[in-house]
PDB file of N, CA and C in Angstrom:
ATOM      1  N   UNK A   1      54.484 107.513 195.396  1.00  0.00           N
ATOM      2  CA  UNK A   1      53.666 107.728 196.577  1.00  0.00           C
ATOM      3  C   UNK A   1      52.930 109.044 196.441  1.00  0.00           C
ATOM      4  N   UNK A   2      51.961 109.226 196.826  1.00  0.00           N
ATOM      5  CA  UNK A   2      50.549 110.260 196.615  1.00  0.00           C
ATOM      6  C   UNK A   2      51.069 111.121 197.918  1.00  0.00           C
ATOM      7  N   UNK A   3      51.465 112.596 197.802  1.00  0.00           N
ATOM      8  CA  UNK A   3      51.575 113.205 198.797  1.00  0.00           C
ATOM      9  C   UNK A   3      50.997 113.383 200.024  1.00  0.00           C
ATOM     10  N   UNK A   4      51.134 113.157 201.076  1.00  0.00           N
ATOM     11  CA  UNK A   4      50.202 112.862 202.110  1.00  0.00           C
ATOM     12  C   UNK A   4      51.492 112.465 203.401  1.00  0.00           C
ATOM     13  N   UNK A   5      50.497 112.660 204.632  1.00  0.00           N
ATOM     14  CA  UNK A   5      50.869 111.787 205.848  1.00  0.00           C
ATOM     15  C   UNK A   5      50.961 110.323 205.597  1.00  0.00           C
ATOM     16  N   UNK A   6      51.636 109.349 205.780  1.00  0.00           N
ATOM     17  CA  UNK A   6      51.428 108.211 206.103  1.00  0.00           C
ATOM     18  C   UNK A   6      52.086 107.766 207.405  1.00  0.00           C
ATOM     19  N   UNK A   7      51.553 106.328 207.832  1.00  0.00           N
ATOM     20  CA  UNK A   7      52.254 105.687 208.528  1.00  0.00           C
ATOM     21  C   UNK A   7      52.578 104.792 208.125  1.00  0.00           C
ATOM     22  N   UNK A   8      53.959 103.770 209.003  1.00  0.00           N
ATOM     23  CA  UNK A   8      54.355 102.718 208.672  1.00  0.00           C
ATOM     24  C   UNK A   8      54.674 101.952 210.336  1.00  0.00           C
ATOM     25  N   UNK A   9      53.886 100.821 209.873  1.00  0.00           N
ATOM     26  CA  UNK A   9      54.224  99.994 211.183  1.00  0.00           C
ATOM     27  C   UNK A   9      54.454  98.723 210.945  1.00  0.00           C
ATOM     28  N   UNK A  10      54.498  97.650 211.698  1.00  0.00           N
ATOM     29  CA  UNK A  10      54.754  96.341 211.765  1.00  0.00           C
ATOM     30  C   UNK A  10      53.673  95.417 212.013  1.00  0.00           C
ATOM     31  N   UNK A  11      53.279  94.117 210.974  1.00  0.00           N
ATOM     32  CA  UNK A  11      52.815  93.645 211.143  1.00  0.00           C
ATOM     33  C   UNK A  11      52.174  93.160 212.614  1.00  0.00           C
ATOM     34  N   UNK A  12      53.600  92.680 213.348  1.00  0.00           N
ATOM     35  CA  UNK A  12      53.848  92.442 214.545  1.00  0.00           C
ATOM     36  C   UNK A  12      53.918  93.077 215.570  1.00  0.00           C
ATOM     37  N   UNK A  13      53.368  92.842 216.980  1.00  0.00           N
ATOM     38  CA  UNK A  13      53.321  93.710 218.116  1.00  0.00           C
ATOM     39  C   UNK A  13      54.799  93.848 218.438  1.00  0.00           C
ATOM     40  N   UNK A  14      54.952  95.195 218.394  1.00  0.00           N
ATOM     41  CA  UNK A  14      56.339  95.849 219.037  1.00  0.00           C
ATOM     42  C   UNK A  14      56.155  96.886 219.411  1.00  0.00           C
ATOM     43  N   UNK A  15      55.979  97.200 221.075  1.00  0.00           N
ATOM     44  CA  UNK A  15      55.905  98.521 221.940  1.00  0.00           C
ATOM     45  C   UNK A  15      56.379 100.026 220.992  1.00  0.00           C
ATOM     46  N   UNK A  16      57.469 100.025 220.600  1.00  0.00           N
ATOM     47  CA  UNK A  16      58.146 101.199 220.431  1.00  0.00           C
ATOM     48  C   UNK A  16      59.498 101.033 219.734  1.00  0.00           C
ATOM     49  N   UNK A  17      59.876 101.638 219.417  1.00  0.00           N
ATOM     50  CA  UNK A  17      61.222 101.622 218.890  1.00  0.00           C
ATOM     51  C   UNK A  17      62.651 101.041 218.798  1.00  0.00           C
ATOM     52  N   UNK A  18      62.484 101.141 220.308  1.00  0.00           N
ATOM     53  CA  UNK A  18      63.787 100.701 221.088  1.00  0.00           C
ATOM     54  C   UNK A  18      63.172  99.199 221.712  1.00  0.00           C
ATOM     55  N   UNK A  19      62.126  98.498 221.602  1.00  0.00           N
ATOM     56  CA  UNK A  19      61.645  97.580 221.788  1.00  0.00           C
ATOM     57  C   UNK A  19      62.778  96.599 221.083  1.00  0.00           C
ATOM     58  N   UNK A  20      62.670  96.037 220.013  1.00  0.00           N
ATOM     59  CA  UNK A  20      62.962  95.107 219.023  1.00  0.00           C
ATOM     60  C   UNK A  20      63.818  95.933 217.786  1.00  0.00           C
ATOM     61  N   UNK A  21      64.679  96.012 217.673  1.00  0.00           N
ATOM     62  CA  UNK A  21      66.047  96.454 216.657  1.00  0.00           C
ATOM     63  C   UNK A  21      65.974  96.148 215.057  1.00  0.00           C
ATOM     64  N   UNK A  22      65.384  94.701 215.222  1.00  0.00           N
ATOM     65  CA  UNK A  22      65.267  94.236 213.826  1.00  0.00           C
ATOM     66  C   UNK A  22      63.800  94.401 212.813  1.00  0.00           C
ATOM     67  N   UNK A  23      62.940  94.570 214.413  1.00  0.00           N
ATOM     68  CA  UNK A  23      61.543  95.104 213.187  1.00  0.00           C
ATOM     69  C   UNK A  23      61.281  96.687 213.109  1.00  0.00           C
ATOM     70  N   UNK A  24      62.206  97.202 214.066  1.00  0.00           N
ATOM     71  CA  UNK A  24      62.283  98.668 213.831  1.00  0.00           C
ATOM     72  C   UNK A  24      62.941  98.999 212.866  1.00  0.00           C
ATOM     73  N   UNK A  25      63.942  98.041 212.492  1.00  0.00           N
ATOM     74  CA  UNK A  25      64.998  98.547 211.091  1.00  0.00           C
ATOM     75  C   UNK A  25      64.727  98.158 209.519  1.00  0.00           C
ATOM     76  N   UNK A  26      63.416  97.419 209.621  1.00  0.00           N
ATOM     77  CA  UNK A  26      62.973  96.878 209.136  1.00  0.00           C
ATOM     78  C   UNK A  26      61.242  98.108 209.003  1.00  0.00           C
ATOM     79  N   UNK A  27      60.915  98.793 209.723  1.00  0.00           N
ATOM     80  CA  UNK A  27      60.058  99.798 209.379  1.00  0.00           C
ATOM     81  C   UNK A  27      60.729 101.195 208.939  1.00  0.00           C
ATOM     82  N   UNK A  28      61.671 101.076 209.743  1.00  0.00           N
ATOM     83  CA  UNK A  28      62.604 102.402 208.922  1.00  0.00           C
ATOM     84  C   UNK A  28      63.299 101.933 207.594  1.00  0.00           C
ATOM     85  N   UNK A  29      63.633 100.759 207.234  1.00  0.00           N
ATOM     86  CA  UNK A  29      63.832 100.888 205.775  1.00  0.00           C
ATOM     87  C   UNK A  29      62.692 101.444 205.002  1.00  0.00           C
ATOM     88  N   UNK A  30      61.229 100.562 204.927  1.00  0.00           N
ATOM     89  CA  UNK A  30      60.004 100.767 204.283  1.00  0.00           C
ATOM     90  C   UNK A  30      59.765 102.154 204.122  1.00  0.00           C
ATOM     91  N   UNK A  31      59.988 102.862 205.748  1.00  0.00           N
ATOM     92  CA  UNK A  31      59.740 104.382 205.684  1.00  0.00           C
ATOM     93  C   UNK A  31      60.548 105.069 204.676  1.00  0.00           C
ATOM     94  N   UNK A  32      62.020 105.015 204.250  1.00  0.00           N
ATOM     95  CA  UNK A  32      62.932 105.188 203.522  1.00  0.00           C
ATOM     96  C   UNK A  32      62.544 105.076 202.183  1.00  0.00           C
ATOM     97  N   UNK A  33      61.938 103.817 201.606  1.00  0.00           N
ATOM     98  CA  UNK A  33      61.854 103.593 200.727  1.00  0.00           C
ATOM     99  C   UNK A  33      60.515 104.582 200.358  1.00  0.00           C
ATOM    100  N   UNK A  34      59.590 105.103 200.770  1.00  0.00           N
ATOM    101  CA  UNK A  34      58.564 105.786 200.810  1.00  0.00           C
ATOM    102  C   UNK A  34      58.859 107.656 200.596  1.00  0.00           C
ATOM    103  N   UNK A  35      59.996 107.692 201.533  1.00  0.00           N
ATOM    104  CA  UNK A  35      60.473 108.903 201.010  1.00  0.00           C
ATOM    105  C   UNK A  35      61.083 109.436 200.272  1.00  0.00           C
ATOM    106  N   UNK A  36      62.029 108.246 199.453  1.00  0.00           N
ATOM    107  CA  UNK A  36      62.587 108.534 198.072  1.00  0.00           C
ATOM    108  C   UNK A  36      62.346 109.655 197.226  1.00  0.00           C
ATOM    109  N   UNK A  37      60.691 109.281 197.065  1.00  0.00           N
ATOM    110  CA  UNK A  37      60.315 109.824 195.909  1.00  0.00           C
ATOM    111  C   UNK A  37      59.843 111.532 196.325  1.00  0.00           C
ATOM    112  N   UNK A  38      60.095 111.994 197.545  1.00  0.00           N
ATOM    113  CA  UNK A  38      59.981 113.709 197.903  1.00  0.00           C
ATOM    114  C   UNK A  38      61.126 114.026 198.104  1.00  0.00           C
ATOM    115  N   UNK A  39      60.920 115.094 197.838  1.00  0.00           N
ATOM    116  CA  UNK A  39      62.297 116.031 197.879  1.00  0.00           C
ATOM    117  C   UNK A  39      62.608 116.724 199.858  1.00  0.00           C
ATOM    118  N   UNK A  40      61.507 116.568 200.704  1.00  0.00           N
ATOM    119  CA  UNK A  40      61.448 117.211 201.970  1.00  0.00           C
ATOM    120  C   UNK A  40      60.228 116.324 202.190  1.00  0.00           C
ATOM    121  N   UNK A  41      61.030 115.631 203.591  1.00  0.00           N
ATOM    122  CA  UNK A  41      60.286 114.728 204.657  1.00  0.00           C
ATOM    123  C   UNK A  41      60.422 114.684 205.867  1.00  0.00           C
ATOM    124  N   UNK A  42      59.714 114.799 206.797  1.00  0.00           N
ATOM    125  CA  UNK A  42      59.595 114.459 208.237  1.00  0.00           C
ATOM    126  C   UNK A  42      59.365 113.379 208.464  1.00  0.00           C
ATOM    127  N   UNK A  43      60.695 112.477 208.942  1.00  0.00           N
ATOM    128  CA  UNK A  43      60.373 110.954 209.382  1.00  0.00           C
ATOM    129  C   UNK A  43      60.529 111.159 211.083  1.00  0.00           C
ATOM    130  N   UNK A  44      59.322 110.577 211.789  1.00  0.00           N
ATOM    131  CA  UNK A  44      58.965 110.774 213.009  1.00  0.00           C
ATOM    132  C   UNK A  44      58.359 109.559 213.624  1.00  0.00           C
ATOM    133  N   UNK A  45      58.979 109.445 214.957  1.00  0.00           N
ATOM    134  CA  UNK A  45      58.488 108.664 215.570  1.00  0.00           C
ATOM    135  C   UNK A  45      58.473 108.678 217.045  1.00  0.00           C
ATOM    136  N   UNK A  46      57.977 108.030 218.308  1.00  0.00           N
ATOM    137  CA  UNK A  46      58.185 108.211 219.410  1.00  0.00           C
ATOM    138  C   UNK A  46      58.535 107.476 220.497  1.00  0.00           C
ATOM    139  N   UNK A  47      58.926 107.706 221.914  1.00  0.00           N
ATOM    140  CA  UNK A  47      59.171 106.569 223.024  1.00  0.00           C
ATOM    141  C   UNK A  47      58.939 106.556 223.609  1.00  0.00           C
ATOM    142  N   UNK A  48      57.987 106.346 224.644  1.00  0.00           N
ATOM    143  CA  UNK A  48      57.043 106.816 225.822  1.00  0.00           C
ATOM    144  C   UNK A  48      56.450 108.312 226.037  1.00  0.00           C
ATOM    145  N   UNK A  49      56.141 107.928 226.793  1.00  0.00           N
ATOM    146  CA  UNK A  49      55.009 109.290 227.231  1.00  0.00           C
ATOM    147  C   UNK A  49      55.047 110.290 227.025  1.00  0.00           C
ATOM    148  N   UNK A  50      56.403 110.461 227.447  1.00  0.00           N
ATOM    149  CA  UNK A  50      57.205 111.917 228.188  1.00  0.00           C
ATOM    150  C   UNK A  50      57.802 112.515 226.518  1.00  0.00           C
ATOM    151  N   UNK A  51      57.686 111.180 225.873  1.00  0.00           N
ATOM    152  CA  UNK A  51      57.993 111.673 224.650  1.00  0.00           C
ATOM    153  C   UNK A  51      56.653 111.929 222.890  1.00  0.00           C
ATOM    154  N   UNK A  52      55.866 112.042 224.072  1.00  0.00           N
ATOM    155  CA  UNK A  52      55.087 111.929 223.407  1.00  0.00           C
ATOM    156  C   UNK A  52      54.092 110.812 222.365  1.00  0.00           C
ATOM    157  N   UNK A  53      54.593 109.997 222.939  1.00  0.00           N
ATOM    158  CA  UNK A  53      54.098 108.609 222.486  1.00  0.00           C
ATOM    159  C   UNK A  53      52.712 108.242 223.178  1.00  0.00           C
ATOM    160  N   UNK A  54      51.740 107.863 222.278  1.00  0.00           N
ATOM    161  CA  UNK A  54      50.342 107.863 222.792  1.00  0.00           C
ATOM    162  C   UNK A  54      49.510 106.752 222.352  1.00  0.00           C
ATOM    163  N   UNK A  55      50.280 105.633 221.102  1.00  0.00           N
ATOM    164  CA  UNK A  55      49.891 104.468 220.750  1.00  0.00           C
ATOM    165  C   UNK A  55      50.902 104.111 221.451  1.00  0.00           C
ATOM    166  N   UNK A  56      50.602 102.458 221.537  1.00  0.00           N
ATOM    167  CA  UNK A  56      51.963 102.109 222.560  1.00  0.00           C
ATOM    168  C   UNK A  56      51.574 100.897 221.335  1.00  0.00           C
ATOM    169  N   UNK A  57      52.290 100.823 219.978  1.00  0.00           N
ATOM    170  CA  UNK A  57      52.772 100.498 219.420  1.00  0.00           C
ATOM    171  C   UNK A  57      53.946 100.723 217.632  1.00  0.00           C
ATOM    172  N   UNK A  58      54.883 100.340 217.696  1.00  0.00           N
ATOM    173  CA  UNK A  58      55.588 100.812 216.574  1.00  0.00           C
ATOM    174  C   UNK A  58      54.509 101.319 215.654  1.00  0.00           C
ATOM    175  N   UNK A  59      55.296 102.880 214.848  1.00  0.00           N
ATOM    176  CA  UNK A  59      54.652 103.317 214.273  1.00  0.00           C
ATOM    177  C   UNK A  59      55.582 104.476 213.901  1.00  0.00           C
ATOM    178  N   UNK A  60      56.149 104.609 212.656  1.00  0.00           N
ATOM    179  CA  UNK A  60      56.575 105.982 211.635  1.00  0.00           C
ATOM    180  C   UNK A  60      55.514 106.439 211.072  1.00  0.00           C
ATOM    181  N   UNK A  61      55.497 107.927 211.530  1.00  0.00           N
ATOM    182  CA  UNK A  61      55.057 108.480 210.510  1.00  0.00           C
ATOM    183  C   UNK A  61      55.605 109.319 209.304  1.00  0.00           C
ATOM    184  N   UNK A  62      55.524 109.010 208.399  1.00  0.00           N
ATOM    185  CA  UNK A  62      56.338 109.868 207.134  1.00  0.00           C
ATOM    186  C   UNK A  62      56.011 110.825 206.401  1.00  0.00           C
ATOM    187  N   UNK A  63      55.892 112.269 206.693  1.00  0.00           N
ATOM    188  CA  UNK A  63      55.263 113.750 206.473  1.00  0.00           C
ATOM    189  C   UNK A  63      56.237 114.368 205.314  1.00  0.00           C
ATOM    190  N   UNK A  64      55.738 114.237 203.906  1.00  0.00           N
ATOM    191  CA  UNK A  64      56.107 115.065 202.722  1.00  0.00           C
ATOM    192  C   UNK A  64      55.955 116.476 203.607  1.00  0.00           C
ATOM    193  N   UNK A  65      56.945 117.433 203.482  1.00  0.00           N
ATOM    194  CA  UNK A  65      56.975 118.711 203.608  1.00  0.00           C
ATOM    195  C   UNK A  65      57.205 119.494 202.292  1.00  0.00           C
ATOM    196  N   UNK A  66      56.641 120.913 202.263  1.00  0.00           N
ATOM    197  CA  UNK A  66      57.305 122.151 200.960  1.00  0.00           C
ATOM    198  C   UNK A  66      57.784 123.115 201.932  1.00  0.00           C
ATOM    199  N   UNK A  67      58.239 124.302 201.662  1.00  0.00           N
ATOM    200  CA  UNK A  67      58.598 125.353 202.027  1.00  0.00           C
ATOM    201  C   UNK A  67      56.661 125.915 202.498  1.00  0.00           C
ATOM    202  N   UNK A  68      56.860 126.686 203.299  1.00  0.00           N
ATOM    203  CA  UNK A  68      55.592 126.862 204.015  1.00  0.00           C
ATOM    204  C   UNK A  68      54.332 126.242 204.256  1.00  0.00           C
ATOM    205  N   UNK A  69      54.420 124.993 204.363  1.00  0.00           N
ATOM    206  CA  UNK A  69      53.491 124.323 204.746  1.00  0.00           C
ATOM    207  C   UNK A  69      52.436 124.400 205.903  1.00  0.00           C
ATOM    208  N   UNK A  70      53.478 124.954 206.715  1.00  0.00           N
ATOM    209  CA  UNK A  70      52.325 125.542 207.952  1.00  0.00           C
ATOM    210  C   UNK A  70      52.227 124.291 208.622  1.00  0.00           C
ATOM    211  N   UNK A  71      53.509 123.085 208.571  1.00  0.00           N
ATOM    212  CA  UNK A  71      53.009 122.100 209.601  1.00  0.00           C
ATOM    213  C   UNK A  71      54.358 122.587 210.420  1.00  0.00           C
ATOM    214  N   UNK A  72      54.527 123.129 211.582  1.00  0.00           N
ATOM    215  CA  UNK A  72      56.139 123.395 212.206  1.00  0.00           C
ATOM    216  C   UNK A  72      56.104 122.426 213.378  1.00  0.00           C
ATOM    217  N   UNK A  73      57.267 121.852 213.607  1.00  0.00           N
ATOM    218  CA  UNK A  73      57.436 120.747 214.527  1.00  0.00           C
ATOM    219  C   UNK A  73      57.930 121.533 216.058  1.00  0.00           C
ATOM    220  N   UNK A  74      56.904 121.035 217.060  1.00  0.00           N
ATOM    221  CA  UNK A  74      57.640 121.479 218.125  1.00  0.00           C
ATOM    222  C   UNK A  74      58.693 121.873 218.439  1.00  0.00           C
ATOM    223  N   UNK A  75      60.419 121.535 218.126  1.00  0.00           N
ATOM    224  CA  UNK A  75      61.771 121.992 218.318  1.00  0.00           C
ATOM    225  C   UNK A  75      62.053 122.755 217.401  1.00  0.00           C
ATOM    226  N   UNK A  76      61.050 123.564 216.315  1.00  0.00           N
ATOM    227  CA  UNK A  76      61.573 124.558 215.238  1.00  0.00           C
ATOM    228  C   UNK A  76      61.296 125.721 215.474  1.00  0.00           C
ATOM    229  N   UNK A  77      61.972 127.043 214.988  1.00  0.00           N
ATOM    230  CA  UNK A  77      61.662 128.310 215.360  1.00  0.00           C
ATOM    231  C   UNK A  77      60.120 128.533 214.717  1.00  0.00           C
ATOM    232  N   UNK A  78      59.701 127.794 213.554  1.00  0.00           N
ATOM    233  CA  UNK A  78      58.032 128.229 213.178  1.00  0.00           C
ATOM    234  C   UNK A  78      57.174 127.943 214.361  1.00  0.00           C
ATOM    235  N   UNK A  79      57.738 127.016 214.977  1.00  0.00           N
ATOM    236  CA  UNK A  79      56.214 126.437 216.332  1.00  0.00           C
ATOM    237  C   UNK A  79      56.438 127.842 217.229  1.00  0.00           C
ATOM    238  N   UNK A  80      57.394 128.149 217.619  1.00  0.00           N
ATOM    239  CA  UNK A  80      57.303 128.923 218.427  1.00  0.00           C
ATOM    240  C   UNK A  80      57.389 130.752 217.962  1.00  0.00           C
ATOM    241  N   UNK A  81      57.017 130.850 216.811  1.00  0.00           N
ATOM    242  CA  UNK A  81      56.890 132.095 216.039  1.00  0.00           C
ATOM    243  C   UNK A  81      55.061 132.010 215.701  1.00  0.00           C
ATOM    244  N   UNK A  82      54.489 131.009 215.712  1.00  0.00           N
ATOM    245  CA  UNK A  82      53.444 130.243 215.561  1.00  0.00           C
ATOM    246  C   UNK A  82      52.083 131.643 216.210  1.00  0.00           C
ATOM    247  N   UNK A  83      51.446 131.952 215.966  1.00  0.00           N
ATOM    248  CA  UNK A  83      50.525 133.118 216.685  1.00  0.00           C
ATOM    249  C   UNK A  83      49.747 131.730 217.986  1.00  0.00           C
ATOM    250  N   UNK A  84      49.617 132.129 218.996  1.00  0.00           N
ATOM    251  CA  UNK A  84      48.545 131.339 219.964  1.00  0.00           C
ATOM    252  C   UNK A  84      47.233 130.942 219.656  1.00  0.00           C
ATOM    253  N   UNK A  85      46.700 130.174 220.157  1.00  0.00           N
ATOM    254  CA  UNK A  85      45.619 129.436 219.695  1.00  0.00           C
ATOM    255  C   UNK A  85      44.520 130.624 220.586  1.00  0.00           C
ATOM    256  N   UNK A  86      43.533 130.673 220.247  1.00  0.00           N
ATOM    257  CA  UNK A  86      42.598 131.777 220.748  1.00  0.00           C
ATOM    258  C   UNK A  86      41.786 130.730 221.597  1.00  0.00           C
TER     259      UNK A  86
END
């Protein structure tokens, strides 16, 4: 796999995550199998609103990370060490 963002979703319409069990486990394998090949990954996904969910359909995204990448995830001490947006 070519370093990069990707996504992984389902052929099939499925709201979210917690929707359907078997095509969600079934996109998190694929996602799995995709991250094998990095050494540091952000596998991410979401569940309504409140959680930040803004397609309202299944969807991983799978983020190769290195050591300073400069992408910091909201719940990490980099987002919030992060300088403000001007």
């Amino acid at each position: 796999m070519r370093a990069g963002h990707v996504f992984v979703l389902p052929r099939v319409h499925v709201e979210d995550a917690g929707t359907n069990w078997e095509v969600t486990a079934a996109v998190v394998r694929r996602a799995a199998e995709l991250m094998a090949g990095h050494a540091a990954v952000n596998l991410i996904t979401s569940k309504g609103e409140a959680a930040t969910q803004s397609v309202l359909h299944l969807h991983v995204h799978v983020v190769p990370r290195q050591e300073g990448d400069g992408r910091p995830l909201p719940w990490t001490p980099q987002y919030t060490a992060r300088p403000a947006a001007a």
